[in-house]
N, C-alpha and C. Protein backbone atom coordinates (compact mmCIF):
# COMPACT_ATOMS: atom_id res chain seq x y z
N UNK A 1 10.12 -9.09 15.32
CA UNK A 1 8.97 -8.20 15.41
C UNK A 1 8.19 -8.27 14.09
N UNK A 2 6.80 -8.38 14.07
CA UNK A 2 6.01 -8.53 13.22
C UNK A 2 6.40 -7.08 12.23
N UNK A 3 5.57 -7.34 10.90
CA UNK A 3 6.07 -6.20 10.06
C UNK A 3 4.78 -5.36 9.74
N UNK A 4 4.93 -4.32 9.44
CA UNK A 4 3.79 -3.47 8.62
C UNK A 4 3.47 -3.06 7.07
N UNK A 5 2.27 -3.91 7.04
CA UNK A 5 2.10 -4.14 5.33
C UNK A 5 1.35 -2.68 5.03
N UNK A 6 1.74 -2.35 4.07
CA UNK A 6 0.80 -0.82 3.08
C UNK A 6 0.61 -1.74 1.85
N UNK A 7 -0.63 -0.79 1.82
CA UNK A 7 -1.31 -1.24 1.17
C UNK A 7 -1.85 -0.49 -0.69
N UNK A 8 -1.53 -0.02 -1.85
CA UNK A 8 -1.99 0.69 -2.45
C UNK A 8 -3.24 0.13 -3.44
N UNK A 9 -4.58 0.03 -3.00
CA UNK A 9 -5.72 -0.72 -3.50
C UNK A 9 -5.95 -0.12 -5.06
N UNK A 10 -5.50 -0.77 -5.99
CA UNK A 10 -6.20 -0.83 -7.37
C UNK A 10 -7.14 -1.81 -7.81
N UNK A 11 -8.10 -1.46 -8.67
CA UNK A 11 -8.97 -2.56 -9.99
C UNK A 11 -7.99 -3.54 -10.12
N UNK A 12 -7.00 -3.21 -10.93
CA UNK A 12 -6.17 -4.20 -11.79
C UNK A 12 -5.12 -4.85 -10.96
N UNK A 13 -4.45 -3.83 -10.08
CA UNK A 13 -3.18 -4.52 -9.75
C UNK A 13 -3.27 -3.80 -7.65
N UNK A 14 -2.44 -4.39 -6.80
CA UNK A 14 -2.68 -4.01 -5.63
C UNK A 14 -0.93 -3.76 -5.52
N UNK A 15 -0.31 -2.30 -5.24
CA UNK A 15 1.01 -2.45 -4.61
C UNK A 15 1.15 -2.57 -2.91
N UNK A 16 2.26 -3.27 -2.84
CA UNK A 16 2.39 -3.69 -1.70
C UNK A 16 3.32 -3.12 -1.03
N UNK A 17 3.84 -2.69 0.00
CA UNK A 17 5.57 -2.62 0.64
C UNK A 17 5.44 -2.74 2.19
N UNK A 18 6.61 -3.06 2.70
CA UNK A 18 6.75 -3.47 3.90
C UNK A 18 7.44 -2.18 4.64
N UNK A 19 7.61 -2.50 6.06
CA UNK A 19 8.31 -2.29 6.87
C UNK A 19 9.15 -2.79 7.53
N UNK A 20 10.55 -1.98 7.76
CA UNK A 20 11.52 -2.78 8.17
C UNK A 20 11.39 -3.39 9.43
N UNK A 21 11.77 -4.29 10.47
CA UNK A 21 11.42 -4.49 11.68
C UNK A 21 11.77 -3.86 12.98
N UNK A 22 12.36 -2.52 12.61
CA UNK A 22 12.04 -1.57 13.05
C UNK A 22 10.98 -0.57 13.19
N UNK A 23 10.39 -0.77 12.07
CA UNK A 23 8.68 0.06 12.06
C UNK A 23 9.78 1.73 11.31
N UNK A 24 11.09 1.82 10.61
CA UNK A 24 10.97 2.89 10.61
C UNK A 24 11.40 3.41 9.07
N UNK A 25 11.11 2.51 7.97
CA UNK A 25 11.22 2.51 7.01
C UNK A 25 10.11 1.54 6.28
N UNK A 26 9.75 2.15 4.95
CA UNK A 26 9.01 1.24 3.95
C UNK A 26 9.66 0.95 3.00
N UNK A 27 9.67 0.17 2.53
CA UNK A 27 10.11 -0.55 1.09
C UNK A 27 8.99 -1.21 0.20
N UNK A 28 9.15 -0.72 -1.10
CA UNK A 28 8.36 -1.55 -2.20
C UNK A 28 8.60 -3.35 -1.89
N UNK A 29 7.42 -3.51 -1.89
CA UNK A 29 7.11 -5.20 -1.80
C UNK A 29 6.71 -6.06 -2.82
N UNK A 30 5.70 -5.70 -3.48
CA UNK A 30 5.56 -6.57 -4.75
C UNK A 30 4.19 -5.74 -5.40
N UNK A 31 3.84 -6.43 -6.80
CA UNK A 31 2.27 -5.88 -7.16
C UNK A 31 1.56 -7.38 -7.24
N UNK A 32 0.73 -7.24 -6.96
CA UNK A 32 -0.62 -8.86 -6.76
C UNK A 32 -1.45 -8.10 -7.27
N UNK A 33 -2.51 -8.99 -9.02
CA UNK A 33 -4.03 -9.14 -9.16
C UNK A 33 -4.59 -8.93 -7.96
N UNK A 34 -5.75 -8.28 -7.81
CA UNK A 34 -6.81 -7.96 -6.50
C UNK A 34 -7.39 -9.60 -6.30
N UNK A 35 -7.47 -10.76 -7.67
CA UNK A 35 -7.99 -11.39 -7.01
C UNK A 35 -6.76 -12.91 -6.05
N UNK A 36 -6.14 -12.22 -6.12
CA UNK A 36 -4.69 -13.39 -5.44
C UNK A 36 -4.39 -12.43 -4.14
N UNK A 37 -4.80 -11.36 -3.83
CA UNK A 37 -3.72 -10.51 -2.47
C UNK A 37 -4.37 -10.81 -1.57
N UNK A 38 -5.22 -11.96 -1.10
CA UNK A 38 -5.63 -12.39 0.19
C UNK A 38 -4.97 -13.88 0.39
N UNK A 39 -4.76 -14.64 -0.34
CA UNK A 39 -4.05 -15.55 -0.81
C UNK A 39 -2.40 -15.42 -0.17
N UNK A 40 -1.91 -14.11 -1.24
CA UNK A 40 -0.41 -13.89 -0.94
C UNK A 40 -0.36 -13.21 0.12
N UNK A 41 -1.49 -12.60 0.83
CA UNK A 41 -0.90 -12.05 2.33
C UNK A 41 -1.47 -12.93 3.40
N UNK A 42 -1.83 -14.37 2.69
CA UNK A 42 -1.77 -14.84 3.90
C UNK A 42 -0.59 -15.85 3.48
N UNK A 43 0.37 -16.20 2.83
CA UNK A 43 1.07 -16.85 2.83
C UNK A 43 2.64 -15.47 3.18
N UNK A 44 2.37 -14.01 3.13
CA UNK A 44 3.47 -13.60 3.97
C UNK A 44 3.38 -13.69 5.12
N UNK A 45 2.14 -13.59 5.92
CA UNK A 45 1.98 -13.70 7.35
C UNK A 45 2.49 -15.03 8.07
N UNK A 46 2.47 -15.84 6.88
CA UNK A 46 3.32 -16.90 7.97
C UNK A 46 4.65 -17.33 7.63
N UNK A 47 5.41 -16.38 6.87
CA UNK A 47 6.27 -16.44 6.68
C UNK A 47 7.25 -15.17 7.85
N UNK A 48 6.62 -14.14 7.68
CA UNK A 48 7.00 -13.16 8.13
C UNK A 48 6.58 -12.06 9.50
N UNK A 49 4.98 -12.65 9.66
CA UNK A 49 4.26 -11.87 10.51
C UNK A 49 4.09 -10.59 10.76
N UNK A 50 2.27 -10.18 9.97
CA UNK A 50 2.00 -8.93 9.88
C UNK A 50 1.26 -8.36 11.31
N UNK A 51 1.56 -7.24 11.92
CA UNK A 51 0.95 -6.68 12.71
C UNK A 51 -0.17 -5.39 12.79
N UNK A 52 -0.20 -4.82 11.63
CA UNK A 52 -0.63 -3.83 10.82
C UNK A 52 -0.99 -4.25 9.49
N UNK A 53 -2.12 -3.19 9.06
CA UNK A 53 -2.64 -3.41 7.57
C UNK A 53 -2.56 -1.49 7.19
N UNK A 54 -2.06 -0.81 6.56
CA UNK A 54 -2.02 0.29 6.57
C UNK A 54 -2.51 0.78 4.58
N UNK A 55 -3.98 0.85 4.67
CA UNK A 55 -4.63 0.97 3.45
C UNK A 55 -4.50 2.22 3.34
N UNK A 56 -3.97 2.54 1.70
CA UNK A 56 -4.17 3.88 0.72
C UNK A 56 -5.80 4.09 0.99
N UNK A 57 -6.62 5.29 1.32
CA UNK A 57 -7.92 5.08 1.15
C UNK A 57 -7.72 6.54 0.13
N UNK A 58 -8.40 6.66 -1.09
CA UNK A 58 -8.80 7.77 -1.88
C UNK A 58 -9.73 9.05 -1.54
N UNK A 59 -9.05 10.20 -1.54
CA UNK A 59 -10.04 11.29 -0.96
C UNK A 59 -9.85 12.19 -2.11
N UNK A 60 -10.79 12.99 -2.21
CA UNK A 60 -11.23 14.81 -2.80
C UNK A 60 -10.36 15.39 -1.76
N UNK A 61 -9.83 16.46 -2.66
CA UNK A 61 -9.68 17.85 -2.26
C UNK A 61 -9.94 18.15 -0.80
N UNK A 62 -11.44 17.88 -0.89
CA UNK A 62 -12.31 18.68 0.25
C UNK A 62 -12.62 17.61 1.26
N UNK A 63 -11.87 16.82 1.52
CA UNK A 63 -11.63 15.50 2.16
C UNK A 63 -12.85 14.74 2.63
N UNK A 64 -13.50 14.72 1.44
CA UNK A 64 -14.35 13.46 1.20
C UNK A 64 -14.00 12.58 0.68
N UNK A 65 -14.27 11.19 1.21
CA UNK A 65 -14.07 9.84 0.05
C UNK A 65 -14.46 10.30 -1.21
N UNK A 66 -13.19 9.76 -2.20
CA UNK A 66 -13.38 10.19 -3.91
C UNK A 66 -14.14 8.63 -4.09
N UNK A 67 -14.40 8.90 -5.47
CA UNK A 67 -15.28 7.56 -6.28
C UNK A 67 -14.59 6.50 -5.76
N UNK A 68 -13.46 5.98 -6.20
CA UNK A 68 -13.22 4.91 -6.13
C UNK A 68 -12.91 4.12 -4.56
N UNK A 69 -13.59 5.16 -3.39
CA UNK A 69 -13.46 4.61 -2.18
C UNK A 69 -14.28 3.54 -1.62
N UNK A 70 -15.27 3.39 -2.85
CA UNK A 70 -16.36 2.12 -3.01
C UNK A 70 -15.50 1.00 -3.19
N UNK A 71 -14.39 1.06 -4.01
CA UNK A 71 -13.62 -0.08 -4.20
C UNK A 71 -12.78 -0.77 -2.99
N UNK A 72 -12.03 0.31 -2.50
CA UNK A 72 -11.12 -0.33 -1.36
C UNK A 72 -12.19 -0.28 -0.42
N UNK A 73 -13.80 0.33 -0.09
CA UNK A 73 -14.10 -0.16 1.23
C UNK A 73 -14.50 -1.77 0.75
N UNK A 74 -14.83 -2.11 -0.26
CA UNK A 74 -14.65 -3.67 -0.50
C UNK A 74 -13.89 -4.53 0.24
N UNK A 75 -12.59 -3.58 -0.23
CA UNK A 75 -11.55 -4.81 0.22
C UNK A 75 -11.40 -4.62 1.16
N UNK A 76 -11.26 -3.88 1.86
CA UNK A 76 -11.21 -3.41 3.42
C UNK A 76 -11.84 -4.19 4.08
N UNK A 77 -13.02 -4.28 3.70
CA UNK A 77 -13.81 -5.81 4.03
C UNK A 77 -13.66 -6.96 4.00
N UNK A 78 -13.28 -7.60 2.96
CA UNK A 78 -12.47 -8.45 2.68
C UNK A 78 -11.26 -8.65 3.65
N UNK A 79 -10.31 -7.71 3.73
CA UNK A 79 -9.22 -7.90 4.85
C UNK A 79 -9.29 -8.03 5.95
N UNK A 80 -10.57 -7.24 6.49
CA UNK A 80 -10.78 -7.75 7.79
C UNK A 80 -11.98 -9.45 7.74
N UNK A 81 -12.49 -9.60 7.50
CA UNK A 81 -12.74 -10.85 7.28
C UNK A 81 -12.11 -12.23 7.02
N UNK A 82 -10.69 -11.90 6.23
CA UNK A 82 -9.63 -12.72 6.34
C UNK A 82 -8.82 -12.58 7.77
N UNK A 83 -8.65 -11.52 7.67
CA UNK A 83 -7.51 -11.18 9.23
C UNK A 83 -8.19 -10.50 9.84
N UNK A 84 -9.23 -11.21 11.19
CA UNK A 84 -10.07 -10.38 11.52
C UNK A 84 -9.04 -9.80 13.14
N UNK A 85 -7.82 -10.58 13.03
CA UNK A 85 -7.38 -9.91 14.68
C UNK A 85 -5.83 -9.13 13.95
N UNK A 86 -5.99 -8.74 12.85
CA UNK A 86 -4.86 -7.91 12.58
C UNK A 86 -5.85 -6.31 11.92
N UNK A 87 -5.26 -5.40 12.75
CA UNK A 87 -5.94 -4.03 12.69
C UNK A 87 -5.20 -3.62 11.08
N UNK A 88 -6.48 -2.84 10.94
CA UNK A 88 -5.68 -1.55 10.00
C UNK A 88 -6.38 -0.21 9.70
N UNK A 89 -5.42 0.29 9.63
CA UNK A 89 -5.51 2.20 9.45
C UNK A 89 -5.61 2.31 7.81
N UNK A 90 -6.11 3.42 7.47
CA UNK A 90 -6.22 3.83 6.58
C UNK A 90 -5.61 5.28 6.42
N UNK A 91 -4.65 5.80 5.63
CA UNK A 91 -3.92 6.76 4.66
C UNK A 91 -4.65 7.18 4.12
N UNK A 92 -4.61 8.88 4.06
CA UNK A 92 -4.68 9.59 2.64
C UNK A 92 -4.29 9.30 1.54
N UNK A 93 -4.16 8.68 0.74
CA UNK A 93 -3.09 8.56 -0.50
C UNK A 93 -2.88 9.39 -1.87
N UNK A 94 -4.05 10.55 -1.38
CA UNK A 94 -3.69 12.00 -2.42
C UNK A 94 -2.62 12.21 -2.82
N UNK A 95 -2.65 12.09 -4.44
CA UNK A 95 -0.94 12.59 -4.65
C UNK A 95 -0.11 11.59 -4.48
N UNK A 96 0.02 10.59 -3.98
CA UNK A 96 0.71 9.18 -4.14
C UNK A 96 1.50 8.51 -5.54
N UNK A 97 0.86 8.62 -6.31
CA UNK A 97 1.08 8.42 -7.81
C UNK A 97 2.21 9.33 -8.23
N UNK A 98 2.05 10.92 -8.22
CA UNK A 98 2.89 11.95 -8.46
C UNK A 98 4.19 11.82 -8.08
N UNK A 99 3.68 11.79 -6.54
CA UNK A 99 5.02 11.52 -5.90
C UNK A 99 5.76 10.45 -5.77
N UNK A 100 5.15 8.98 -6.22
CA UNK A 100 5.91 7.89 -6.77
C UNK A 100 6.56 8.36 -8.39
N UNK A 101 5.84 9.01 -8.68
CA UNK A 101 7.08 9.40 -10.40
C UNK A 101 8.32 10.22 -10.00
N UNK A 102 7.81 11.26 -9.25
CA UNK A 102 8.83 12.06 -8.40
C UNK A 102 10.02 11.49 -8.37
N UNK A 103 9.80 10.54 -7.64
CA UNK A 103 11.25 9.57 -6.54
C UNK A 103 11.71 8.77 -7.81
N UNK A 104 10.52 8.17 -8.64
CA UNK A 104 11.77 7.44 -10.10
C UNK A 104 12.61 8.31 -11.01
N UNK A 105 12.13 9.39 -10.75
CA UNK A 105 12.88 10.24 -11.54
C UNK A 105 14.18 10.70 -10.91
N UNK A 106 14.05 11.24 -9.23
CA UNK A 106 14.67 11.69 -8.81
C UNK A 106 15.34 10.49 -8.15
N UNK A 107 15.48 8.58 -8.45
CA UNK A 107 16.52 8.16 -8.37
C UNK A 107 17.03 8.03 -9.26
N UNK A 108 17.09 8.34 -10.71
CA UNK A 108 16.71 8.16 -11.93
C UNK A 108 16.63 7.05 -12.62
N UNK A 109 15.80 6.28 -12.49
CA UNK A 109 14.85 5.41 -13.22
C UNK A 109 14.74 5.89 -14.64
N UNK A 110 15.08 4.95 -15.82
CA UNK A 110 14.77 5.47 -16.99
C UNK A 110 13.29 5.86 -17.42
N UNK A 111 13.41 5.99 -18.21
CA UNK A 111 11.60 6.90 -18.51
C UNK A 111 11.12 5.53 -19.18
N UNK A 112 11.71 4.28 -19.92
CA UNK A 112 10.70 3.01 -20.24
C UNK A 112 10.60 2.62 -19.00
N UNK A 113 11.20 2.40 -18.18
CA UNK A 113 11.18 1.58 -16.53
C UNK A 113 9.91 2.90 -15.68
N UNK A 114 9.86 3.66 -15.90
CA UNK A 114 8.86 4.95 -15.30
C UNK A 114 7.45 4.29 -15.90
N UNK A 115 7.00 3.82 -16.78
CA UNK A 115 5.96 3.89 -17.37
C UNK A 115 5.29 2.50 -17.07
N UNK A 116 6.39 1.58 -16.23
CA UNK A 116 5.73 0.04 -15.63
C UNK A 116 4.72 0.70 -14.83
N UNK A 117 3.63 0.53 -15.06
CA UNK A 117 2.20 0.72 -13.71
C UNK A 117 2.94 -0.33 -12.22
N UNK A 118 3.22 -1.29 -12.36
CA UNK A 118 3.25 -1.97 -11.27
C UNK A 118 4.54 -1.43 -10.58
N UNK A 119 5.82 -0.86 -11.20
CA UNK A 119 6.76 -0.42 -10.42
C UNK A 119 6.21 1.15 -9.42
N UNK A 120 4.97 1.92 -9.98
CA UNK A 120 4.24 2.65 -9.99
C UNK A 120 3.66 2.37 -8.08
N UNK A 121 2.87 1.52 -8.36
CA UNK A 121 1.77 0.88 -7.47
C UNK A 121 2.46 0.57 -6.36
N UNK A 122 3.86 -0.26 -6.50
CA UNK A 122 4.68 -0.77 -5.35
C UNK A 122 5.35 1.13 -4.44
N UNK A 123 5.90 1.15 -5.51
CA UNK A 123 6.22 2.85 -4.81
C UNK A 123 5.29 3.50 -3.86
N UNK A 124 4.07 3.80 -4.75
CA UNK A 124 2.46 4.73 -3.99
C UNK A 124 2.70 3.72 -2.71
N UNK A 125 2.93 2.66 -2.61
CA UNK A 125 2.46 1.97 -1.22
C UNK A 125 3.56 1.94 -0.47
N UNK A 126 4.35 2.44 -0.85
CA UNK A 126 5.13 2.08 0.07
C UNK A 126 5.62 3.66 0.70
N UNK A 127 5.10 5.15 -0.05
CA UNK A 127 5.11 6.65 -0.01
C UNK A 127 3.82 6.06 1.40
N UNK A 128 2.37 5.43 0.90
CA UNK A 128 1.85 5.29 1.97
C UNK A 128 2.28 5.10 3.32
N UNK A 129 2.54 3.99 3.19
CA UNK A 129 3.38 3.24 4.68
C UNK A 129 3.92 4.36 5.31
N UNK A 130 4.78 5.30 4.47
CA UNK A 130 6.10 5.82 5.05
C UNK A 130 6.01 6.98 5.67
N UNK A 131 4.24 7.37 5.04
CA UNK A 131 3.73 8.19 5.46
C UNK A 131 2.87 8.17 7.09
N UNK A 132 2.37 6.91 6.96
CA UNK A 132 1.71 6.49 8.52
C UNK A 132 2.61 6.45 9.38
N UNK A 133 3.93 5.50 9.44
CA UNK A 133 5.26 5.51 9.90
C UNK A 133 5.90 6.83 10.20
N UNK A 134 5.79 7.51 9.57
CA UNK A 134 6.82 9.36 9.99
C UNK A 134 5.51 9.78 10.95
N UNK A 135 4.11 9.82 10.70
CA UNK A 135 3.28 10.02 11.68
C UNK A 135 3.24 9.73 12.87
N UNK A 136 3.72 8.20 13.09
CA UNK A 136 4.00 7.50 14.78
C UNK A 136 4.87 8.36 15.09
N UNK A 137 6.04 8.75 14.43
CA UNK A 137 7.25 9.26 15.72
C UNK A 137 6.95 10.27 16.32
């Protein structure tokens, strides 16, 4: 069974995590430069086969797109233009960050290993995923 990629869209770095092939867990996947993650997800897709694209999208409070939703509707673009017959949803990802420090702490992750951005980024995306995923059941 194909897998489900999350997605956490940064400037600098993009975290990634999967789903098990069950659809009922996420796992941290990797961090990719924004300008290589069309590249490396098309060399997982044929390794592994994606069925889903499940993008962090950034909101306000007052659930409007925040600033930086100019950025991922970029790529959003971008993704569907590369994979124009693989769908994707878009996540809240409010609070994503927090609650990726949360979980390093509370597996306890040392506090130099806490402060990697990219161990950061892989987490938020994969809190995403896990979040669209607990939504299906």
């Amino acid at each position: 069974m194909n897998r489900i990629i999350g997605i956490d869209y940064g400037k600098k770095r993009i975290g990634l995590a999967v789903s098990d092939p069950l659809r009922m867990f996420a796992s941290p996947l990797d961090t990719v430069p924004p300008a290589k993650i069309i590249e490396y997800l098309k060399q997982y897709a044929a390794k592994e086969g994606i069925s889903l694209f499940v993008v962090g999208y950034p909101m306000n409070l007052d659930n409007t797109p925040a600033e930086a939703a100019r950025y991922v509707d970029e790529f959003l673009r971008r993704l569907h233009n590369s994979f124009p017959d693989i769908p994707v949803e878009r996540e809240d990802e409010r609070f994503t960050s927090v609650l990726a420090h949360r979980a390093m702490i509370d597996g306890g992750m040392k506090k130099m290993d806490r402060r990697d951005k990219a161990v950061v980024d892989k987490i938020s995306a994969a809190i995403i995923l896990q979040t669209y995923l607990d939504r299906q059941k």
